[in-house]
PDB file of N, CA and C in Angstrom:
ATOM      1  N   UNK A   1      39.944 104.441  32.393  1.00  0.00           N
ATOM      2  CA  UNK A   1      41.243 103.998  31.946  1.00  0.00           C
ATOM      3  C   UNK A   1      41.697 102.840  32.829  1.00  0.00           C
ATOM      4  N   UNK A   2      42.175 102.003  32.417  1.00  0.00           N
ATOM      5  CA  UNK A   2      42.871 100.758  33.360  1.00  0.00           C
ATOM      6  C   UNK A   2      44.130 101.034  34.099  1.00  0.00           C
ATOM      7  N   UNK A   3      44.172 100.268  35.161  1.00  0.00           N
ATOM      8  CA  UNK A   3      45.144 100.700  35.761  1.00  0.00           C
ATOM      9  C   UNK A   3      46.322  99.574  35.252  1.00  0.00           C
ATOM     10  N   UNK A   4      47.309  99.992  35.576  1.00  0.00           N
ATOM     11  CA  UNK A   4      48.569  99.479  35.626  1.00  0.00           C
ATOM     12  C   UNK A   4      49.026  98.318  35.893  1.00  0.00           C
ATOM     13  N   UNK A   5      49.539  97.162  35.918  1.00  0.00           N
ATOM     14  CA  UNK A   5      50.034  95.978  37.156  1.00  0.00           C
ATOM     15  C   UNK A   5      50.578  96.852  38.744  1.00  0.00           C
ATOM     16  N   UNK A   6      51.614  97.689  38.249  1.00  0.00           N
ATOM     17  CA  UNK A   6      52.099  98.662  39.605  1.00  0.00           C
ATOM     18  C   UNK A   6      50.975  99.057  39.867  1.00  0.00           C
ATOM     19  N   UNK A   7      49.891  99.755  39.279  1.00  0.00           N
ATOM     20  CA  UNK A   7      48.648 100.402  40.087  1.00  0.00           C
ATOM     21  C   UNK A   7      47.879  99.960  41.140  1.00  0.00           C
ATOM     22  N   UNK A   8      47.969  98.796  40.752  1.00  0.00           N
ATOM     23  CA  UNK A   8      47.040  97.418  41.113  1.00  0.00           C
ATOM     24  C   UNK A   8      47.833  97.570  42.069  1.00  0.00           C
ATOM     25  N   UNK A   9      49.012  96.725  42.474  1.00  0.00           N
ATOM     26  CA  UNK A   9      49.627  96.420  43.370  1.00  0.00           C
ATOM     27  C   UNK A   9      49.625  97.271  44.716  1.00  0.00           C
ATOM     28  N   UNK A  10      49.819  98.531  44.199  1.00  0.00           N
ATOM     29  CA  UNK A  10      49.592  99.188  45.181  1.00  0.00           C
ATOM     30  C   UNK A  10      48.504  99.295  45.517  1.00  0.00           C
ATOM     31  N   UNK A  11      47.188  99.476  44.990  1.00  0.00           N
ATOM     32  CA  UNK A  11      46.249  99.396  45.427  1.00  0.00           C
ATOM     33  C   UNK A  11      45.917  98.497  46.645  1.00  0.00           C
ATOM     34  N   UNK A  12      46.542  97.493  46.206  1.00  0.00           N
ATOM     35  CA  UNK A  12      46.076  96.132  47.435  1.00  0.00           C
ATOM     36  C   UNK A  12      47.054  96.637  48.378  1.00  0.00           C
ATOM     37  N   UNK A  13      48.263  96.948  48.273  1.00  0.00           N
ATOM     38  CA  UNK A  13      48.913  96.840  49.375  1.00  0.00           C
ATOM     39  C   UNK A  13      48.426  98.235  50.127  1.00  0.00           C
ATOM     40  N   UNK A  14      48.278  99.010  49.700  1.00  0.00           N
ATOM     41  CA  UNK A  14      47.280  99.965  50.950  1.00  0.00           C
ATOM     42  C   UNK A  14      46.245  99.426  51.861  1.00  0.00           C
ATOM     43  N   UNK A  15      45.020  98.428  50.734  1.00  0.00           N
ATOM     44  CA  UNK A  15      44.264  97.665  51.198  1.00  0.00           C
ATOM     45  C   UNK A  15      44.600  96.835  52.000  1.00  0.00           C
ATOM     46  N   UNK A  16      45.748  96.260  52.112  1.00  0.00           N
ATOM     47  CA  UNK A  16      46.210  94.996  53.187  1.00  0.00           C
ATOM     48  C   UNK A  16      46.403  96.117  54.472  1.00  0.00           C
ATOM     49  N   UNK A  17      47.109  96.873  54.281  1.00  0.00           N
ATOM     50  CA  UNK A  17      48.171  97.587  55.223  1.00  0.00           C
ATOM     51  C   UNK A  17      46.825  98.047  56.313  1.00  0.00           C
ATOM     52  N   UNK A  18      46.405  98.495  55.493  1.00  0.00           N
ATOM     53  CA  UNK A  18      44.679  99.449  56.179  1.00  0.00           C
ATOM     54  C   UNK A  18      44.392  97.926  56.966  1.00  0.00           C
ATOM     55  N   UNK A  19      43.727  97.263  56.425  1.00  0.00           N
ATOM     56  CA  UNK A  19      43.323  95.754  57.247  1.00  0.00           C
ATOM     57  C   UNK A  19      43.892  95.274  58.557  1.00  0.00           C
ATOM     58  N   UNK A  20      45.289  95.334  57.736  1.00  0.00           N
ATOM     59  CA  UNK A  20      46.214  94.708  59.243  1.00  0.00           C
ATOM     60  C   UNK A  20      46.104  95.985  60.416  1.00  0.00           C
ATOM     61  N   UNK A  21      45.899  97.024  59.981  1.00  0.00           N
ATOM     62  CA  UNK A  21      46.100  97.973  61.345  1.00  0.00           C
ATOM     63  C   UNK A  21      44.690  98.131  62.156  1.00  0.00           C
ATOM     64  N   UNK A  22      43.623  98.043  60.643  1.00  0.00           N
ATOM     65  CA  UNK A  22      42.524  97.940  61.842  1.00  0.00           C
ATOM     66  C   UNK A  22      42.346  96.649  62.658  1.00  0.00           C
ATOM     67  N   UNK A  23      42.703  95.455  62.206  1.00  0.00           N
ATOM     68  CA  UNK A  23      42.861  94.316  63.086  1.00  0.00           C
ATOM     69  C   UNK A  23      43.810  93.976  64.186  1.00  0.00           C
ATOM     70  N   UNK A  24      44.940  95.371  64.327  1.00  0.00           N
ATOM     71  CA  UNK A  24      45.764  95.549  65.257  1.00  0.00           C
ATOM     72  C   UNK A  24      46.924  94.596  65.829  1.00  0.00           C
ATOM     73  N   UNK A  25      47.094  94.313  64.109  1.00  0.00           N
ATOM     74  CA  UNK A  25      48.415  93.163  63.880  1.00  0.00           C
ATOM     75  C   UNK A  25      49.476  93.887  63.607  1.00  0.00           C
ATOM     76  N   UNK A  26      50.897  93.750  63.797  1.00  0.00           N
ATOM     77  CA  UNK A  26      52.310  94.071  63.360  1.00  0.00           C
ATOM     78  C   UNK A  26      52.244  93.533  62.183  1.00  0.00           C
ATOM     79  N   UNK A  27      53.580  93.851  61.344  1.00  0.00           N
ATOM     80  CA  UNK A  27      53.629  92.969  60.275  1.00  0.00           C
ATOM     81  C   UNK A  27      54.277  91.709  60.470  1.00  0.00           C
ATOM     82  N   UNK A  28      54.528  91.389  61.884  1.00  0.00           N
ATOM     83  CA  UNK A  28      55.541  90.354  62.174  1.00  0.00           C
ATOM     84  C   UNK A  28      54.507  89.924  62.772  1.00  0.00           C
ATOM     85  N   UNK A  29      53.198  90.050  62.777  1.00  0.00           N
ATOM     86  CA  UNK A  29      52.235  88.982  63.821  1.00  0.00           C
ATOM     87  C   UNK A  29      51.471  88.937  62.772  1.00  0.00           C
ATOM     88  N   UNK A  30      51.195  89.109  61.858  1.00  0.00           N
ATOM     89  CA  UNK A  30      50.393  88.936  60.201  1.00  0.00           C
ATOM     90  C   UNK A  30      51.333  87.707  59.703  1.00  0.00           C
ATOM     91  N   UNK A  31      52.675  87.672  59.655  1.00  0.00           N
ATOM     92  CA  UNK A  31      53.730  87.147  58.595  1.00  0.00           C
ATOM     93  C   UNK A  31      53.777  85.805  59.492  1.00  0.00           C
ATOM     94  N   UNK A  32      53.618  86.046  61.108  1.00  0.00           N
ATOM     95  CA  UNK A  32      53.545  84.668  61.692  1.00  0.00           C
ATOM     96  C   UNK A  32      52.326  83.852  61.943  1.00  0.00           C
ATOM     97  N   UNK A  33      50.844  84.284  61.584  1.00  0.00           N
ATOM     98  CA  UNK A  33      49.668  84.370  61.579  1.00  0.00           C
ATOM     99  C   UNK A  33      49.385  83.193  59.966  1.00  0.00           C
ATOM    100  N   UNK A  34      50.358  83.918  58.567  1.00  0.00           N
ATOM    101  CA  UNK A  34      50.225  83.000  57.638  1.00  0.00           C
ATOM    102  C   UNK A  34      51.297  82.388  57.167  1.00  0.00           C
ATOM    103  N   UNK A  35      52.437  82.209  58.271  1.00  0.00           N
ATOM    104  CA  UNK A  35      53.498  81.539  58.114  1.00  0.00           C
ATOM    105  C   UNK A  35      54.162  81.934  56.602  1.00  0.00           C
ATOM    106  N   UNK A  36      54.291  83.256  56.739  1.00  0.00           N
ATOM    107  CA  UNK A  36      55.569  83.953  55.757  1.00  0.00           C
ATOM    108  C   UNK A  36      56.470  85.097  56.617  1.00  0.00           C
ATOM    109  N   UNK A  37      57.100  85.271  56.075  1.00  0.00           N
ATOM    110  CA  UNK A  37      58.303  85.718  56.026  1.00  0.00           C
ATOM    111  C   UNK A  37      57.830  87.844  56.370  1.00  0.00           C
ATOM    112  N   UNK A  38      58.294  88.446  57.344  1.00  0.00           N
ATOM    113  CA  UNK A  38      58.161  89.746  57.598  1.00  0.00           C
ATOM    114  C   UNK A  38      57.982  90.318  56.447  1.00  0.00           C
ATOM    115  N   UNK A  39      59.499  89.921  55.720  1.00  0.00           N
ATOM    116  CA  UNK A  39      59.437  90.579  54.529  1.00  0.00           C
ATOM    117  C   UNK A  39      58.452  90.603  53.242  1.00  0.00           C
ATOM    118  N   UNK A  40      57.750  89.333  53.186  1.00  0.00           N
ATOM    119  CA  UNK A  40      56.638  89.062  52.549  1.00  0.00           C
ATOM    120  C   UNK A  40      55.873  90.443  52.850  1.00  0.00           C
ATOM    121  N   UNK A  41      54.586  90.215  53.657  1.00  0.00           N
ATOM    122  CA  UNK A  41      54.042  91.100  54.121  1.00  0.00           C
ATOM    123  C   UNK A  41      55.075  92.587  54.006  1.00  0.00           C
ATOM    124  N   UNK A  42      55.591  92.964  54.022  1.00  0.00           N
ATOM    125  CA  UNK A  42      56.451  94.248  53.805  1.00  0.00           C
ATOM    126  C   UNK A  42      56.586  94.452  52.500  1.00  0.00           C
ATOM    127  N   UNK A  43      56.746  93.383  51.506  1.00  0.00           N
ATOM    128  CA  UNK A  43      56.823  93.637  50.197  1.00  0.00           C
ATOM    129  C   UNK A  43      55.315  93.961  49.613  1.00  0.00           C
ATOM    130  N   UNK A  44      54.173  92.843  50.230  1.00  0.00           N
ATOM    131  CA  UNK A  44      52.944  93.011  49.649  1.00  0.00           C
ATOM    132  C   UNK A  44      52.378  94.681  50.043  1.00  0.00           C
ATOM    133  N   UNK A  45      53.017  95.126  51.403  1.00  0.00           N
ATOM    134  CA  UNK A  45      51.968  96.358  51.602  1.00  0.00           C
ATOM    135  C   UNK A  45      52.780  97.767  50.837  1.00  0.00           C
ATOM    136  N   UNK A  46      53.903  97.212  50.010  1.00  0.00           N
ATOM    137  CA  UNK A  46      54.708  98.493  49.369  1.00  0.00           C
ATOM    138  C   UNK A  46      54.193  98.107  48.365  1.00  0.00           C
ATOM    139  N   UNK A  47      53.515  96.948  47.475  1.00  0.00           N
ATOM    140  CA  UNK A  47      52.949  97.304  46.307  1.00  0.00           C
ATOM    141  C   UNK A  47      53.984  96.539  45.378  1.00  0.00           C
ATOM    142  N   UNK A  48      55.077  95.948  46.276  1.00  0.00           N
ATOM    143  CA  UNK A  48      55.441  94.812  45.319  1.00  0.00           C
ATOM    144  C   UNK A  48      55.109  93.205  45.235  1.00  0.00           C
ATOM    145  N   UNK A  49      55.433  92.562  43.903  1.00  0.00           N
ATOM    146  CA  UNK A  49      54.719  91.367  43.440  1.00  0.00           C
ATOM    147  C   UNK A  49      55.156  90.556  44.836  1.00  0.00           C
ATOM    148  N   UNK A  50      54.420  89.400  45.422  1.00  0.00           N
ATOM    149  CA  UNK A  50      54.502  88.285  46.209  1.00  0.00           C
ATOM    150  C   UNK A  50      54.205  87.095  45.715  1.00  0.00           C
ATOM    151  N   UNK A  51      54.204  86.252  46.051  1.00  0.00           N
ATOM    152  CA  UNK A  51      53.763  84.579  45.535  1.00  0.00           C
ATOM    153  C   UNK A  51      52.071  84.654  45.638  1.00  0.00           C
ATOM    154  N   UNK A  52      51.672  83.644  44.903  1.00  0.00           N
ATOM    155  CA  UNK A  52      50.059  83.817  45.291  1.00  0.00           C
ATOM    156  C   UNK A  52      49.705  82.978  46.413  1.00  0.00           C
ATOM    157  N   UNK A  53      50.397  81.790  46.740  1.00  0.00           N
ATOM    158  CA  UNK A  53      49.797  81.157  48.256  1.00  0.00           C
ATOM    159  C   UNK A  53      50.163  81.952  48.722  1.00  0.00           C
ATOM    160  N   UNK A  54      51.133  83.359  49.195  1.00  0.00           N
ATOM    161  CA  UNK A  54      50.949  84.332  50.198  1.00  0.00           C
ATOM    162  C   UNK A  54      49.917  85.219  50.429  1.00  0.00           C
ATOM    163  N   UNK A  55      49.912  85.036  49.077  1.00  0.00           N
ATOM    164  CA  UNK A  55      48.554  86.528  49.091  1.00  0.00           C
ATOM    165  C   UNK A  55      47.397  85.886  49.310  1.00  0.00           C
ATOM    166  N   UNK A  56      47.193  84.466  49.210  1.00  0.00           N
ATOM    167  CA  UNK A  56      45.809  83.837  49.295  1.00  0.00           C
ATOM    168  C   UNK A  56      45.967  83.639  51.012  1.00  0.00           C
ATOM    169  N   UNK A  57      46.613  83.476  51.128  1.00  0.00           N
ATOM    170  CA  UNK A  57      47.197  83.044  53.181  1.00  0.00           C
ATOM    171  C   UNK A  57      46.330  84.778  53.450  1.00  0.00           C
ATOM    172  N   UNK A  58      47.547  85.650  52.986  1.00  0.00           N
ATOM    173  CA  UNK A  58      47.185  86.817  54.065  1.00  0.00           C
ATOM    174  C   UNK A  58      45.788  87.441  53.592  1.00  0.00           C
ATOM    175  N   UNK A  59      44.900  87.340  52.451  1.00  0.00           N
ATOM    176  CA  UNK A  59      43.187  87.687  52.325  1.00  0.00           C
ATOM    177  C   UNK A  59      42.474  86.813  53.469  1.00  0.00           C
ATOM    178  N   UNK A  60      43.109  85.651  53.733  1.00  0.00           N
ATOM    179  CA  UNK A  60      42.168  84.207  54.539  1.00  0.00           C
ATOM    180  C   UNK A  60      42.211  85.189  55.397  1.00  0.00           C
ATOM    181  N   UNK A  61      43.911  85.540  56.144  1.00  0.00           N
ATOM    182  CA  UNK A  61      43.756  85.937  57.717  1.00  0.00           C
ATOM    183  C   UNK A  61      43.380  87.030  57.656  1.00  0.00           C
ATOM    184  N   UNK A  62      43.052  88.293  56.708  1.00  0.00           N
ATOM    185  CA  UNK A  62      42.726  89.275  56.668  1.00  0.00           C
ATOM    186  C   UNK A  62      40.740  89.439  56.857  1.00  0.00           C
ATOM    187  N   UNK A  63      40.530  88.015  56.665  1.00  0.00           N
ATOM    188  CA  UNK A  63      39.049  88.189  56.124  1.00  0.00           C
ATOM    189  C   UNK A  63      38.516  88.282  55.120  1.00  0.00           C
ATOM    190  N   UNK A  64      39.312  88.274  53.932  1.00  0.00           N
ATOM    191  CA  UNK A  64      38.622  89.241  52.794  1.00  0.00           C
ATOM    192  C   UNK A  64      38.630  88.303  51.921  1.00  0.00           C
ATOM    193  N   UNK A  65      37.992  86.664  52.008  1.00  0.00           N
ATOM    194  CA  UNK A  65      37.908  85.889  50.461  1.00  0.00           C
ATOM    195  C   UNK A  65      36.782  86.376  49.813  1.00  0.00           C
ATOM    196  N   UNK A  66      36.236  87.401  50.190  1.00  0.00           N
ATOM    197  CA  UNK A  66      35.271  87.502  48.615  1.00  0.00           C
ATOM    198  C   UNK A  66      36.308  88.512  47.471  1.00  0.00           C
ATOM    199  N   UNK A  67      37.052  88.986  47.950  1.00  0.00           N
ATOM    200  CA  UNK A  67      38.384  89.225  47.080  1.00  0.00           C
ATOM    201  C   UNK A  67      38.455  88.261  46.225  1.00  0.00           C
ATOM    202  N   UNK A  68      38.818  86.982  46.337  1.00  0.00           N
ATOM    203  CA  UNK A  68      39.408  86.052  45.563  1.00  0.00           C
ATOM    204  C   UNK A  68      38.096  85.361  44.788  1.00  0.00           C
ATOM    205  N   UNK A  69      36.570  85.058  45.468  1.00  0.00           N
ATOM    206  CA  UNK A  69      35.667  85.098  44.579  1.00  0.00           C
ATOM    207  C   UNK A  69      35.237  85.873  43.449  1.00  0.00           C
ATOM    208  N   UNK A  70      35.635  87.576  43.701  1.00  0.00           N
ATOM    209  CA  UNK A  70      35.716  88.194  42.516  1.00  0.00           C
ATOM    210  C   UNK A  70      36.453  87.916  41.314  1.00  0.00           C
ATOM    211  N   UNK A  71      38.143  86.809  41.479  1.00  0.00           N
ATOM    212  CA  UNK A  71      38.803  86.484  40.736  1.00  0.00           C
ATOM    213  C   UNK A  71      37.790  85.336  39.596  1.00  0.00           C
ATOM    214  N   UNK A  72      37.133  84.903  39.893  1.00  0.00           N
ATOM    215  CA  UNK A  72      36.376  83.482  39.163  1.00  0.00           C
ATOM    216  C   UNK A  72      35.423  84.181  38.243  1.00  0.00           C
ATOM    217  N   UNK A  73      35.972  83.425  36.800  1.00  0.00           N
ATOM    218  CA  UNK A  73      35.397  84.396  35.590  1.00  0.00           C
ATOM    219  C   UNK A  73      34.079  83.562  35.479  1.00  0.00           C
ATOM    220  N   UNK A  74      34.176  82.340  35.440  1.00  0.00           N
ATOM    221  CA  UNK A  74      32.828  81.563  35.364  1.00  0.00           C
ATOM    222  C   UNK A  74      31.997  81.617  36.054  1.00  0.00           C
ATOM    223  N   UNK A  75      31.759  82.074  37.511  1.00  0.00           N
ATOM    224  CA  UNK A  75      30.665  81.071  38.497  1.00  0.00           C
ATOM    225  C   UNK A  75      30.238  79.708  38.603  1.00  0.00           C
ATOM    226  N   UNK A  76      28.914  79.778  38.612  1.00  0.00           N
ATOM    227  CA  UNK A  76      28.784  78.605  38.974  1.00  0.00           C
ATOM    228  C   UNK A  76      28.704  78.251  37.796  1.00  0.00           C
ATOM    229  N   UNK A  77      28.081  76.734  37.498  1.00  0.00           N
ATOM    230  CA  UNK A  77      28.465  75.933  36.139  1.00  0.00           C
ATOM    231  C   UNK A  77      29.235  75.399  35.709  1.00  0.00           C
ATOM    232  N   UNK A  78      29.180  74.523  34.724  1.00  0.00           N
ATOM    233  CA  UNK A  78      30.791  73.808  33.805  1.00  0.00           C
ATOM    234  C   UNK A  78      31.855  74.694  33.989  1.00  0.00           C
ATOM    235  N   UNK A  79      33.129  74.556  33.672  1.00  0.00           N
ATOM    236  CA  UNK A  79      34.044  74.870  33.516  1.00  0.00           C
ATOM    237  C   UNK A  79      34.478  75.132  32.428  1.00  0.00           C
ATOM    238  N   UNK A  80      35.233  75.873  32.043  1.00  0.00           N
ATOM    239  CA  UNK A  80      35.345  76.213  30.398  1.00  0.00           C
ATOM    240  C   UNK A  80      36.093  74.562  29.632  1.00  0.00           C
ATOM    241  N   UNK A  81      36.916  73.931  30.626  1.00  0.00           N
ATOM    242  CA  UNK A  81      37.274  72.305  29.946  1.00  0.00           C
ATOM    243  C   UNK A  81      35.886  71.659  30.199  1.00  0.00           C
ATOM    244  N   UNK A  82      35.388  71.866  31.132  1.00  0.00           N
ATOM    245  CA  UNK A  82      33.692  70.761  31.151  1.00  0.00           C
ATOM    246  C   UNK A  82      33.036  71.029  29.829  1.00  0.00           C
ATOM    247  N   UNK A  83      32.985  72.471  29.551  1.00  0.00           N
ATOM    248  CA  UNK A  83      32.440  72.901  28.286  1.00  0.00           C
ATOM    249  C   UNK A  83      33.014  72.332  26.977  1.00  0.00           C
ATOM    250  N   UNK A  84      33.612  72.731  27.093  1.00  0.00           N
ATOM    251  CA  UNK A  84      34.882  71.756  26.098  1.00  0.00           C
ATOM    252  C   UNK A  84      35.007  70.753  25.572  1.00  0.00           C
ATOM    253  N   UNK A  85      34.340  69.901  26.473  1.00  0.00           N
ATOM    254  CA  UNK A  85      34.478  68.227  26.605  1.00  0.00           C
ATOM    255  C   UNK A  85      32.940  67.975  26.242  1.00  0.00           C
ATOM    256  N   UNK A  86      31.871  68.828  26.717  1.00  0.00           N
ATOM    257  CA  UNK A  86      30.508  68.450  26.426  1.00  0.00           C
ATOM    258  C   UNK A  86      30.383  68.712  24.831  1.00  0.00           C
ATOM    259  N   UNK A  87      31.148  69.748  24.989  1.00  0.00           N
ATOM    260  CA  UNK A  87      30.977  70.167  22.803  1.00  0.00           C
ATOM    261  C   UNK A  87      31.792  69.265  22.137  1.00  0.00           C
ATOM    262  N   UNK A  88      32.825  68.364  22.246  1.00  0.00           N
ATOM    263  CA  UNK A  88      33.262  67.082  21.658  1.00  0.00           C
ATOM    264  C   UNK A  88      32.215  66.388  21.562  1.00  0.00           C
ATOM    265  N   UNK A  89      31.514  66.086  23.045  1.00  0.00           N
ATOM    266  CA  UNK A  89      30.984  64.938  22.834  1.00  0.00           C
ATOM    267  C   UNK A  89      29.886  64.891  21.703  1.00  0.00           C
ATOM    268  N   UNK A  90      29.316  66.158  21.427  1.00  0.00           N
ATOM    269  CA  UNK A  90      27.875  66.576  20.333  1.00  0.00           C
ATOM    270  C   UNK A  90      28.645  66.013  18.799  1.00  0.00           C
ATOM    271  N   UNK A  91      27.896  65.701  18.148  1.00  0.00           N
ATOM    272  CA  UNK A  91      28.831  65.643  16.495  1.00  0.00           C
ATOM    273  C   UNK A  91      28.686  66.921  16.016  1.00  0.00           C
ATOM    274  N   UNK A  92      29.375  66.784  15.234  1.00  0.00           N
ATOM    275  CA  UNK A  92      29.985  67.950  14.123  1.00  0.00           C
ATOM    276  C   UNK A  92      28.704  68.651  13.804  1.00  0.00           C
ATOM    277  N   UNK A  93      28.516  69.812  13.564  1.00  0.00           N
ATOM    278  CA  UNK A  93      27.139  70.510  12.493  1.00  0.00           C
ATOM    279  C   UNK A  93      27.973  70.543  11.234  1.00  0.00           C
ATOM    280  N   UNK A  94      27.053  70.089  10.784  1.00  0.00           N
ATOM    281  CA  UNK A  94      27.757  70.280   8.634  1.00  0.00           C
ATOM    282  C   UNK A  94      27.071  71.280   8.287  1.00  0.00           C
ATOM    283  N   UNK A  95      27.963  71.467   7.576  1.00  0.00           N
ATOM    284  CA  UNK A  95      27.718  73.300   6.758  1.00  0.00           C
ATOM    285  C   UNK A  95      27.728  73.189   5.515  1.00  0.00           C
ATOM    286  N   UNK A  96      26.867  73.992   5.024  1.00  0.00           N
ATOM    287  CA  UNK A  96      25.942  73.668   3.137  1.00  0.00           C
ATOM    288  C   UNK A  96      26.955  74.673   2.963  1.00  0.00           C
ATOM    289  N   UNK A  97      27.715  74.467   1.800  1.00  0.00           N
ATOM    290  CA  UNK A  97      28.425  74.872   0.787  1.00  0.00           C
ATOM    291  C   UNK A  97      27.440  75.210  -0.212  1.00  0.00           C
ATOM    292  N   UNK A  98      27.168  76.961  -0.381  1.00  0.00           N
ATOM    293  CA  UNK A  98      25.903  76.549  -1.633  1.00  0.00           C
ATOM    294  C   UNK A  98      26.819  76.136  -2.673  1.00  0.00           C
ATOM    295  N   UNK A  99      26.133  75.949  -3.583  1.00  0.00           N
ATOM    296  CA  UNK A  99      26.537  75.606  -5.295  1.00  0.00           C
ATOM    297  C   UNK A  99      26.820  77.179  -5.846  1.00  0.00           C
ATOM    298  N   UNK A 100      27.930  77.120  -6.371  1.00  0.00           N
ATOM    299  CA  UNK A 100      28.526  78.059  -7.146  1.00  0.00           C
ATOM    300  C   UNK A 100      27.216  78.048  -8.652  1.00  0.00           C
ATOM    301  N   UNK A 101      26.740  79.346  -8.323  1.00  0.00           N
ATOM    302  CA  UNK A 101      26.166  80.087  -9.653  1.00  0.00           C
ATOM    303  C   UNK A 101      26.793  80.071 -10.770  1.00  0.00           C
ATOM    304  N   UNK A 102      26.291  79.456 -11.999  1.00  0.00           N
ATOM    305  CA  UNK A 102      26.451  79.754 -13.618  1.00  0.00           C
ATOM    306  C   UNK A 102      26.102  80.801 -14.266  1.00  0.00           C
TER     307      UNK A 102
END
């Protein structure tokens, strides 16, 4: 079953909270570490929404960008506009209309 947006959220913010303590940061030496706000960090580890340059700041100082590599639906390769732009550039395929039966 999928989880929730709230599910999620909390999920990470346990995950942060766990991080910062084994790295033996306050939340006021995390929040000054990625130049936000106490309360930031206090909101992210209760599982409520934050900005995303915060949350991308506190994974950096946390260690954890393969977090955010998991976010990337493509990998490597074109881009879904590179793709996009290469299938303009091809012409059209024409499509046979059969002939209507008598």
């Amino acid at each position: 079953m999928a989880q929730t947006v709230d599910e999620l959220l909390h999920r990470i913010g346990r995950q942060v909270r766990a991080l910062r303590i084994a790295a033996d940061l306050s939340q006021q030496e995390l929040a000054d570490v990625v130049s936000v706000s106490e309360a930031t960090i206090v909101r992210m580890e209760a599982g409520r929404p934050v900005g995303l340059s915060a949350f991308v700041a506190v994974v950096r100082a946390l260690d954890r960008t393969e977090w955010l590599g998991e976010l990337d639906p493509v990998g490597e390769g074109p881009s879904p506009i590179e793709q996009l732009r290469m299938q303009r550039r091809q012409p059209a395929r024409r499509s046979r209309v059969g002939r209507r039966q008598r």
